[in-house]
N, C-alpha and C. Protein backbone atom coordinates (compact mmCIF):
# COMPACT_ATOMS: atom_id res chain seq x y z
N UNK A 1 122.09 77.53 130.59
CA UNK A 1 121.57 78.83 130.24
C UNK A 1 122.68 79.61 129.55
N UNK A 2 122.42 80.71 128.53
CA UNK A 2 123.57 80.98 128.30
C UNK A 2 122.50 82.48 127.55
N UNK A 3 123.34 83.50 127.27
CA UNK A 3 122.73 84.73 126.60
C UNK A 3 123.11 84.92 124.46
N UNK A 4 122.23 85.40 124.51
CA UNK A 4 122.06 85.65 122.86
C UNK A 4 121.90 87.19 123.20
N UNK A 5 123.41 87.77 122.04
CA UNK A 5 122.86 89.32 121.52
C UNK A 5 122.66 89.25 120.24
N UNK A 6 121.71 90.54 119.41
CA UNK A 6 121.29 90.72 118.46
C UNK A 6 121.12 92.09 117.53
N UNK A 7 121.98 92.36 117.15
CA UNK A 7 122.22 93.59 116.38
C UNK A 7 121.10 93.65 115.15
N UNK A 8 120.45 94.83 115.43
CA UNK A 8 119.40 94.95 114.01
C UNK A 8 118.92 96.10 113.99
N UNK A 9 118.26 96.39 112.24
CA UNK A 9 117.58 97.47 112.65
C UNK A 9 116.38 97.74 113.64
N UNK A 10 115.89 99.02 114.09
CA UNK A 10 115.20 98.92 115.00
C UNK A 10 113.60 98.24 114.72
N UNK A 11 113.52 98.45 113.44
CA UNK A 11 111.98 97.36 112.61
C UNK A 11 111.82 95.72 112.79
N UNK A 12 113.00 95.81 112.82
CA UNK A 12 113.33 94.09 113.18
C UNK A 12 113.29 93.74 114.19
N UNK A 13 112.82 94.52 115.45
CA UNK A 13 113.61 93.77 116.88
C UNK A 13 112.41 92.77 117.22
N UNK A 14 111.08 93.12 117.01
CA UNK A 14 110.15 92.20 117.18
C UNK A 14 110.28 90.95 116.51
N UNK A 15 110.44 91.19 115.51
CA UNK A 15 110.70 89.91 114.53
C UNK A 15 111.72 88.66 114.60
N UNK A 16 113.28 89.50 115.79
CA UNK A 16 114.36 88.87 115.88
C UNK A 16 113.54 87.93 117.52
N UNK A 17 113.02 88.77 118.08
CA UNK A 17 112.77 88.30 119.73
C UNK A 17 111.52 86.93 119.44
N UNK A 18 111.11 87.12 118.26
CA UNK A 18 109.77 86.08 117.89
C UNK A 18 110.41 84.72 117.77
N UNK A 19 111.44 85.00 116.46
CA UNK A 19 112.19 83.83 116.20
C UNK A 19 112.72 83.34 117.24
N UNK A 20 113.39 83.88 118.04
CA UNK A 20 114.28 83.29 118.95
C UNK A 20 113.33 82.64 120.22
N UNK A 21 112.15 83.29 120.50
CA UNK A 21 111.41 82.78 121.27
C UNK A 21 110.95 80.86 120.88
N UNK A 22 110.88 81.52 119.80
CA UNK A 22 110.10 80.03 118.53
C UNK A 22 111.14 79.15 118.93
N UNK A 23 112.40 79.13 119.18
CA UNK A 23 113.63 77.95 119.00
C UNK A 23 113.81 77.64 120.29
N UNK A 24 113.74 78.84 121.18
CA UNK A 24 114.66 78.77 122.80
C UNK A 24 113.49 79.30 124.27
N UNK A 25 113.90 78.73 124.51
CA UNK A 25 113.15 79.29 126.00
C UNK A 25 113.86 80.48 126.20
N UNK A 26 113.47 81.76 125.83
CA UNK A 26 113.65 82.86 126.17
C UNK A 26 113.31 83.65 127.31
N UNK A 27 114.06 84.53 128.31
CA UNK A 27 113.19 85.61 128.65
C UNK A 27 113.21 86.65 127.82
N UNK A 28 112.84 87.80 128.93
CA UNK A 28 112.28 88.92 128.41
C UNK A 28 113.21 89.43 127.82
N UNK A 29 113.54 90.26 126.33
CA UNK A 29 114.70 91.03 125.56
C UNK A 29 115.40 92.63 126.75
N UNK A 30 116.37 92.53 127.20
CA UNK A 30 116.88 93.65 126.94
C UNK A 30 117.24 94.46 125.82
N UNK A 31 116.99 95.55 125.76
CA UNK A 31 117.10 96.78 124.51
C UNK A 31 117.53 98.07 124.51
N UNK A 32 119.20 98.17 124.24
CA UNK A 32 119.77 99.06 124.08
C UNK A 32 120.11 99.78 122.72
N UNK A 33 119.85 101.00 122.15
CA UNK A 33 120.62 101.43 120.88
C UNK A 33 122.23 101.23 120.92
N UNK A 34 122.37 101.03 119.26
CA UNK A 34 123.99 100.60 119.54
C UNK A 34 124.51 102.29 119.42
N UNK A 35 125.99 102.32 119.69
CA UNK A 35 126.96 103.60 119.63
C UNK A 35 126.45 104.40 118.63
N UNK A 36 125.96 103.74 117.80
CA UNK A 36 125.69 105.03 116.26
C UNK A 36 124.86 105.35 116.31
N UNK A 37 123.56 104.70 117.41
CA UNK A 37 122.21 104.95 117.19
C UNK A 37 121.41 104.29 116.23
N UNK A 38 122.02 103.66 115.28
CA UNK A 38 121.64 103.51 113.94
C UNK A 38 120.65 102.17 113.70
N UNK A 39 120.69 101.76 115.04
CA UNK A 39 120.56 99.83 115.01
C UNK A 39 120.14 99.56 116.47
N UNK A 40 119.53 98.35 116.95
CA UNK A 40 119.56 97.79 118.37
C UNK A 40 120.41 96.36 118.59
N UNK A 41 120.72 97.05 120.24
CA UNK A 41 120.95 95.86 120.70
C UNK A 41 119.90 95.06 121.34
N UNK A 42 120.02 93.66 120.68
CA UNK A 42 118.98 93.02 121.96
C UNK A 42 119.69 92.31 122.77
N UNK A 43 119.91 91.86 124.25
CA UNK A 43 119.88 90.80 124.65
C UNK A 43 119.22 89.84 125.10
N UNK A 44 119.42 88.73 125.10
CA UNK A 44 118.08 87.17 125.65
C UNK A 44 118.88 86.59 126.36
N UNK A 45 118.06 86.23 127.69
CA UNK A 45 118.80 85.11 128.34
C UNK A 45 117.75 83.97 127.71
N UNK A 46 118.84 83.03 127.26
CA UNK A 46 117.82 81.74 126.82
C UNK A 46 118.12 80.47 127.51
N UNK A 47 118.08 79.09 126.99
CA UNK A 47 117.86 77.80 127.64
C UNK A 47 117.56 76.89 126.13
N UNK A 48 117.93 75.66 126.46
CA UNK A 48 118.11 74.78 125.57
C UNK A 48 116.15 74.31 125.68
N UNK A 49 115.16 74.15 124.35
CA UNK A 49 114.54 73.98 124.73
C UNK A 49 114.03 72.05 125.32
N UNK A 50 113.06 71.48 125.98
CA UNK A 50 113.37 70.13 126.07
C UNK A 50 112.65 69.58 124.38
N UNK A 51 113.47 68.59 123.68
CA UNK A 51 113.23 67.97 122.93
C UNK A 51 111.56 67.52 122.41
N UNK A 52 111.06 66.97 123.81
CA UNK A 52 109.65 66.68 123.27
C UNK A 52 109.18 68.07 122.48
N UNK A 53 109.05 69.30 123.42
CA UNK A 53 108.86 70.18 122.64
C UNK A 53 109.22 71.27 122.02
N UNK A 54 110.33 70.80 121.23
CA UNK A 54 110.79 71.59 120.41
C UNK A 54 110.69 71.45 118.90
N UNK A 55 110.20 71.90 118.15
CA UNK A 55 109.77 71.95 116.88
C UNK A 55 110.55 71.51 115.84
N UNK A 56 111.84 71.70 115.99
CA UNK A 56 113.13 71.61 115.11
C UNK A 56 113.86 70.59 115.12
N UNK A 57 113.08 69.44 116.33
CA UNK A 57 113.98 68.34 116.84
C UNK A 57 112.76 67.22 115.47
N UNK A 58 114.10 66.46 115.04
CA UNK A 58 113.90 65.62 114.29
C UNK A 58 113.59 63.92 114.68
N UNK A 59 112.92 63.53 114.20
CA UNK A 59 112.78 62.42 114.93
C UNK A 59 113.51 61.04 114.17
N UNK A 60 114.65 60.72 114.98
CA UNK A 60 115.41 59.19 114.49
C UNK A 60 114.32 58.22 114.05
């Protein structure tokens, strides 16, 4: 297990938590504004997903 952060604007955060869902066994996003306000933080706790089903795994 290991965590993913994600700096973006705040229009993007759905879009960043989708992708990452799509690749990794995600949980739920934590969501903090960064110092400037200007942007978010996300964090994910994620997980390697298993091979059979993972989309991105290529087959030898």
């Amino acid at each position: 297990m290991f965590e993913i952060r994600v700096i973006c604007p705040p229009g993007d955060a759905d879009r960043a938590s989708t992708a990452l869902a799509a690749a990794f066994d995600t949980g739920p996003a934590r969501q903090y504004p960064t110092r400037d306000g200007k942007r978010t933080r996300l964090y994910f706790t994620a997980d390697h997903r298993d091979s059979s089903t993972n989309p991105t795994t290529e087959s030898e």
